[in-house]
N, C-alpha and C. Protein backbone atom coordinates (compact mmCIF):
# COMPACT_ATOMS: atom_id res chain seq x y z
N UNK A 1 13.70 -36.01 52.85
CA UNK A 1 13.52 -36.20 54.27
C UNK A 1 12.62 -35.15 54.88
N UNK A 2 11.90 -33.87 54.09
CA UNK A 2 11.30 -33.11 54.47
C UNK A 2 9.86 -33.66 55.39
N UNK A 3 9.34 -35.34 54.47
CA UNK A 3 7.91 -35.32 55.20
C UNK A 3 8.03 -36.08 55.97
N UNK A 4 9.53 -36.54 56.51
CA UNK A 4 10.00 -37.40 58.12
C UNK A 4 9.57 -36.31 59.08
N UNK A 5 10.19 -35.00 58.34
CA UNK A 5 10.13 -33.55 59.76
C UNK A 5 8.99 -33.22 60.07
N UNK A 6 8.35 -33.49 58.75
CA UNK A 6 6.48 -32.57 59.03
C UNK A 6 6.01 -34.27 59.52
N UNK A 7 6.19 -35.26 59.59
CA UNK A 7 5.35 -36.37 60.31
C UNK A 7 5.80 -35.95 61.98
N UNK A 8 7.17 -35.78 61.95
CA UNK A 8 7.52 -35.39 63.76
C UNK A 8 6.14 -34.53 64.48
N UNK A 9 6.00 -33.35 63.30
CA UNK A 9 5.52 -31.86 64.20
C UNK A 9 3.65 -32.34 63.71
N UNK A 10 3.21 -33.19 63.05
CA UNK A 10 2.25 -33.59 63.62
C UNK A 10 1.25 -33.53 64.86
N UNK A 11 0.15 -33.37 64.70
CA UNK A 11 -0.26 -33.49 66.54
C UNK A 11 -0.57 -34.98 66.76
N UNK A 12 -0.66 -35.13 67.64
CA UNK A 12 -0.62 -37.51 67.81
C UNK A 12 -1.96 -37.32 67.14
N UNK A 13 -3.05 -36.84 67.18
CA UNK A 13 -4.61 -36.91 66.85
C UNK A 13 -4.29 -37.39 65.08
N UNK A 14 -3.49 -36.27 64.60
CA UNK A 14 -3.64 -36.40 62.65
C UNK A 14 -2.90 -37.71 62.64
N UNK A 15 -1.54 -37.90 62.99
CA UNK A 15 -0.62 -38.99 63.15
C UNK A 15 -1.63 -40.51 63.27
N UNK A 16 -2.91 -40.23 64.22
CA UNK A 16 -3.42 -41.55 64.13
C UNK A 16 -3.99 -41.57 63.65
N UNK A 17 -4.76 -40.67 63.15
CA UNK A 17 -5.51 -40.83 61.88
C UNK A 17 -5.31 -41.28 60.53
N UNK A 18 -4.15 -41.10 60.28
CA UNK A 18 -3.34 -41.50 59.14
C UNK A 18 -2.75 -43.06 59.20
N UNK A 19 -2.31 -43.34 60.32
CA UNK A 19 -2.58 -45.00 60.95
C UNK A 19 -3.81 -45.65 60.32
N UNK A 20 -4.54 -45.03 61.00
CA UNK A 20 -6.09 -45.95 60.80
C UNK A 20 -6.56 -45.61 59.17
N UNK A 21 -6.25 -44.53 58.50
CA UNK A 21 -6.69 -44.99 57.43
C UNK A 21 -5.52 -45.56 56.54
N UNK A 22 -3.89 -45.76 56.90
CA UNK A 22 -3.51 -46.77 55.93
C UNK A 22 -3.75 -48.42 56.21
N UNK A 23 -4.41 -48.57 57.93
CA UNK A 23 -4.34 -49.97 57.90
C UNK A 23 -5.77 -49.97 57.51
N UNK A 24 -6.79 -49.20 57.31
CA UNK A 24 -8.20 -49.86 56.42
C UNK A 24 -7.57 -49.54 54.89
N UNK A 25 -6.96 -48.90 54.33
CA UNK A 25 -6.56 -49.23 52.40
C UNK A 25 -5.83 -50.37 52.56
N UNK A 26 -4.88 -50.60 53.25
CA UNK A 26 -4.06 -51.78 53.76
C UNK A 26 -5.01 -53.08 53.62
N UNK A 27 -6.35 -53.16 54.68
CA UNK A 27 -6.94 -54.06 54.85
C UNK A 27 -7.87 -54.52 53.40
N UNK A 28 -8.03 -53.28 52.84
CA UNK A 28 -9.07 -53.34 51.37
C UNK A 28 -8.61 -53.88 50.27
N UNK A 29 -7.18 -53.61 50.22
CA UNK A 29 -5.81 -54.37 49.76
C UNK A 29 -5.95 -55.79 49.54
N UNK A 30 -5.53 -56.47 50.79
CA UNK A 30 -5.92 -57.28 51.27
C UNK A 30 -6.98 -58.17 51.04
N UNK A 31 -7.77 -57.32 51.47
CA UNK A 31 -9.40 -58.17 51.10
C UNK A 31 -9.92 -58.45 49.69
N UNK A 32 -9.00 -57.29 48.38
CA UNK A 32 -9.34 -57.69 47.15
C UNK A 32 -8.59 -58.59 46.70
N UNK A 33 -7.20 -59.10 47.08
CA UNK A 33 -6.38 -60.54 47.04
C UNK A 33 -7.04 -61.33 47.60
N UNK A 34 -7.52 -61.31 48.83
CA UNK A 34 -8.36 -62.62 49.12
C UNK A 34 -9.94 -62.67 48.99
N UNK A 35 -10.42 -62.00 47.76
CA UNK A 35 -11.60 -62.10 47.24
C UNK A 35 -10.93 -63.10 45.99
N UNK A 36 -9.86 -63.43 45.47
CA UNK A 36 -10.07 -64.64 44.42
C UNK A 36 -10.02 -66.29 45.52
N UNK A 37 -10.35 -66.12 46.62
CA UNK A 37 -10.30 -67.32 47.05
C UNK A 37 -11.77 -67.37 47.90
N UNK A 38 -12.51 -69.06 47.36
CA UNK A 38 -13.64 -69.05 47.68
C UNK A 38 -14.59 -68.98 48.64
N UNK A 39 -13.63 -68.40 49.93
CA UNK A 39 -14.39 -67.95 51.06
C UNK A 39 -14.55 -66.62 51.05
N UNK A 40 -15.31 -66.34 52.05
CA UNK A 40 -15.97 -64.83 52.31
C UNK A 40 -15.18 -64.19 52.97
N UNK A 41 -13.79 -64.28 53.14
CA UNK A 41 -13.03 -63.90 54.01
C UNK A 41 -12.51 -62.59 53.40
N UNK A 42 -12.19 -62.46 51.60
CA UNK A 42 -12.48 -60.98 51.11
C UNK A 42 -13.05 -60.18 51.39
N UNK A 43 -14.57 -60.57 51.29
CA UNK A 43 -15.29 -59.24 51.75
C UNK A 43 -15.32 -59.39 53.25
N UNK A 44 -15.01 -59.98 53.69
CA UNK A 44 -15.22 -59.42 55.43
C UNK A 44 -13.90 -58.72 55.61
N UNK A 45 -12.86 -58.43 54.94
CA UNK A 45 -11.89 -57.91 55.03
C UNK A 45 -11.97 -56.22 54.28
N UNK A 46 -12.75 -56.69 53.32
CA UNK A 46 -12.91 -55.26 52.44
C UNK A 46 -14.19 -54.24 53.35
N UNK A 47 -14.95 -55.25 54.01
CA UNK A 47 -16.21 -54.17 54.83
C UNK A 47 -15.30 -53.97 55.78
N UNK A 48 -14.68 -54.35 56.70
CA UNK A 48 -13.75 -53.54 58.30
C UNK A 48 -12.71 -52.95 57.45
N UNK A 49 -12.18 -52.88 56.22
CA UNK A 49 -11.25 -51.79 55.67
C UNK A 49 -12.45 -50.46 55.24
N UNK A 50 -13.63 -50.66 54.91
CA UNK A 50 -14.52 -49.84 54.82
C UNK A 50 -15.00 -48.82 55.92
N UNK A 51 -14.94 -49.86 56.93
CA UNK A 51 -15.82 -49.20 57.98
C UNK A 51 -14.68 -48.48 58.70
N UNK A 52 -13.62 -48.36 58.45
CA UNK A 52 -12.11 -47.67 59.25
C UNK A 52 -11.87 -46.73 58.41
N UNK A 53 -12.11 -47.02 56.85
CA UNK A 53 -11.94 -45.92 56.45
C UNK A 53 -13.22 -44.27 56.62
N UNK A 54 -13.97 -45.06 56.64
CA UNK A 54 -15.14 -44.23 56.72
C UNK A 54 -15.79 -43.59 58.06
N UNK A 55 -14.65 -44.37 58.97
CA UNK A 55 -14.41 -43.48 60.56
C UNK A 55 -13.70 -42.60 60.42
N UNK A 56 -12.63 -42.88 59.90
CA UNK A 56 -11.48 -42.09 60.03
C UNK A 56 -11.10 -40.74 58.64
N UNK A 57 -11.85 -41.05 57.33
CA UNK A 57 -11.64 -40.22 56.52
C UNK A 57 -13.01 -39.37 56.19
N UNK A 58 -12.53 -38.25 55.99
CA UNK A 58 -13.83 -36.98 55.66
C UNK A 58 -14.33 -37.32 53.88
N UNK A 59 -12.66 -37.49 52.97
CA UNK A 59 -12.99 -37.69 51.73
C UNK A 59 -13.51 -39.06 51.56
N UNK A 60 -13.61 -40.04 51.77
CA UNK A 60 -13.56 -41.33 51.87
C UNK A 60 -15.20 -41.59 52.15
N UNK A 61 -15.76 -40.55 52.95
CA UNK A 61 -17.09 -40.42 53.77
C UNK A 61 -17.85 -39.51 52.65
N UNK A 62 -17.28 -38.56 52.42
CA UNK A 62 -18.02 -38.00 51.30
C UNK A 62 -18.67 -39.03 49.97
N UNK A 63 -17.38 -39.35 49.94
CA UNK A 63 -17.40 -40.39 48.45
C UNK A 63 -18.91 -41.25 48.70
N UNK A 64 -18.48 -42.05 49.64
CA UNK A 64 -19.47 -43.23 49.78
C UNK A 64 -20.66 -42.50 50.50
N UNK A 65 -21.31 -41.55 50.27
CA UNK A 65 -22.30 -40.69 50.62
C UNK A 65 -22.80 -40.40 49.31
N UNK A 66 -21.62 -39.93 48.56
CA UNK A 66 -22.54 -39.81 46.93
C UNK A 66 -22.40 -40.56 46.28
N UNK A 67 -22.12 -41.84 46.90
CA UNK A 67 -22.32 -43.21 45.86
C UNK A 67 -23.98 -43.51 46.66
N UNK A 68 -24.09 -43.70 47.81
CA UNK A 68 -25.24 -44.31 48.15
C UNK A 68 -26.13 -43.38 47.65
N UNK A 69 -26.34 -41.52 47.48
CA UNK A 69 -27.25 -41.60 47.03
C UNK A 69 -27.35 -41.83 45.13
N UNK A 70 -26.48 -41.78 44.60
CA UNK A 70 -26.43 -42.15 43.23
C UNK A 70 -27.07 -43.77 42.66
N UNK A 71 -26.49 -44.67 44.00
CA UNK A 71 -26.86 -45.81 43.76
C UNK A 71 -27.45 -46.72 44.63
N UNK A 72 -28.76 -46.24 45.28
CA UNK A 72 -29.20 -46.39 46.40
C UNK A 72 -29.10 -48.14 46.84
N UNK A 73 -29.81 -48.77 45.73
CA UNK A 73 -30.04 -50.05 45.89
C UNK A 73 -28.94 -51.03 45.76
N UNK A 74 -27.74 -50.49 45.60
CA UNK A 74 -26.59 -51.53 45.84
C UNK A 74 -25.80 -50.77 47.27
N UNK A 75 -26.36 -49.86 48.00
CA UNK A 75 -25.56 -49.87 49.01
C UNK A 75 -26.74 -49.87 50.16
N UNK A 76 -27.97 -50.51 50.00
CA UNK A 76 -28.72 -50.47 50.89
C UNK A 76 -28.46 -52.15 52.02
N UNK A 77 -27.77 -52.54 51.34
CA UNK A 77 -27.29 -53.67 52.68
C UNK A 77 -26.39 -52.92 54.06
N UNK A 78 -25.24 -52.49 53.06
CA UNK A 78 -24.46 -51.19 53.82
C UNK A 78 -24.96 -50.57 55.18
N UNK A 79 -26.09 -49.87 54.45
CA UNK A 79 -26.29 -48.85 55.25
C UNK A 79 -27.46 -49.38 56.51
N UNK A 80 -28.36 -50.76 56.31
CA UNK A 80 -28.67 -51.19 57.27
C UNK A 80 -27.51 -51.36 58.56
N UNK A 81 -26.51 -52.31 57.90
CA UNK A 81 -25.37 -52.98 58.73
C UNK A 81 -24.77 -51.33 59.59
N UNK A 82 -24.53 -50.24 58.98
CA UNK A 82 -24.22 -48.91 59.26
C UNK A 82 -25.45 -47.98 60.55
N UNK A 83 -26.50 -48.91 60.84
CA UNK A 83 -27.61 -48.25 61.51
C UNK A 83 -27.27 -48.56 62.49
N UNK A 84 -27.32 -47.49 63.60
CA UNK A 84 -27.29 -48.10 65.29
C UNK A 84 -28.69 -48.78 65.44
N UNK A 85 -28.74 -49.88 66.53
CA UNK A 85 -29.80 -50.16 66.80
C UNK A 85 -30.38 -49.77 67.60
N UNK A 86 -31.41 -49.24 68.14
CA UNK A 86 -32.60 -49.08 68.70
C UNK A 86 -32.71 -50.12 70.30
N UNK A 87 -32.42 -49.50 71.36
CA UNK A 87 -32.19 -50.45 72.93
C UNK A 87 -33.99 -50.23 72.97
């Protein structure tokens, strides 16, 4: 019951952070069960578990930083979709 006490004394900021990144692994979860069924509804589930995780986590952000540059040309769809646009 020790990490009930240390979730109490939390500050709300880490507390939601930890929210948002179990409901994007949650959602990635998810999205790789419904990648055996023949709609696109997997990966649209696995990119918004992506894009929550990669708001919300530093390691998670690292990672997929040295995947894109390791493997530029399979995450260059990514990182368009990842560009603000230009008003």
């Amino acid at each position: 019951m020790d990490w009930l006490s240390n979730l109490f004394r939390m500050s709300p900021a880490r507390t939601w952070q930890l929210v948002f990144i179990s409901i994007g692994c949650a959602l990635m979860i998810y999205g790789l069960w419904y990648m055996l069924l023949p709609l696109l509804f997997g990966t649209l589930l696995n990119l918004v578990g992506l894009y929550i995780l990669l708001r919300t986590s530093s390691i998670a952000r690292r990672l997929f930083v040295r995947l894109m540059r390791r493997h530029p040309a399979v995450f260059a769809p990514l990182r368009r979709l990842r560009r603000r646009r230009r008003k």
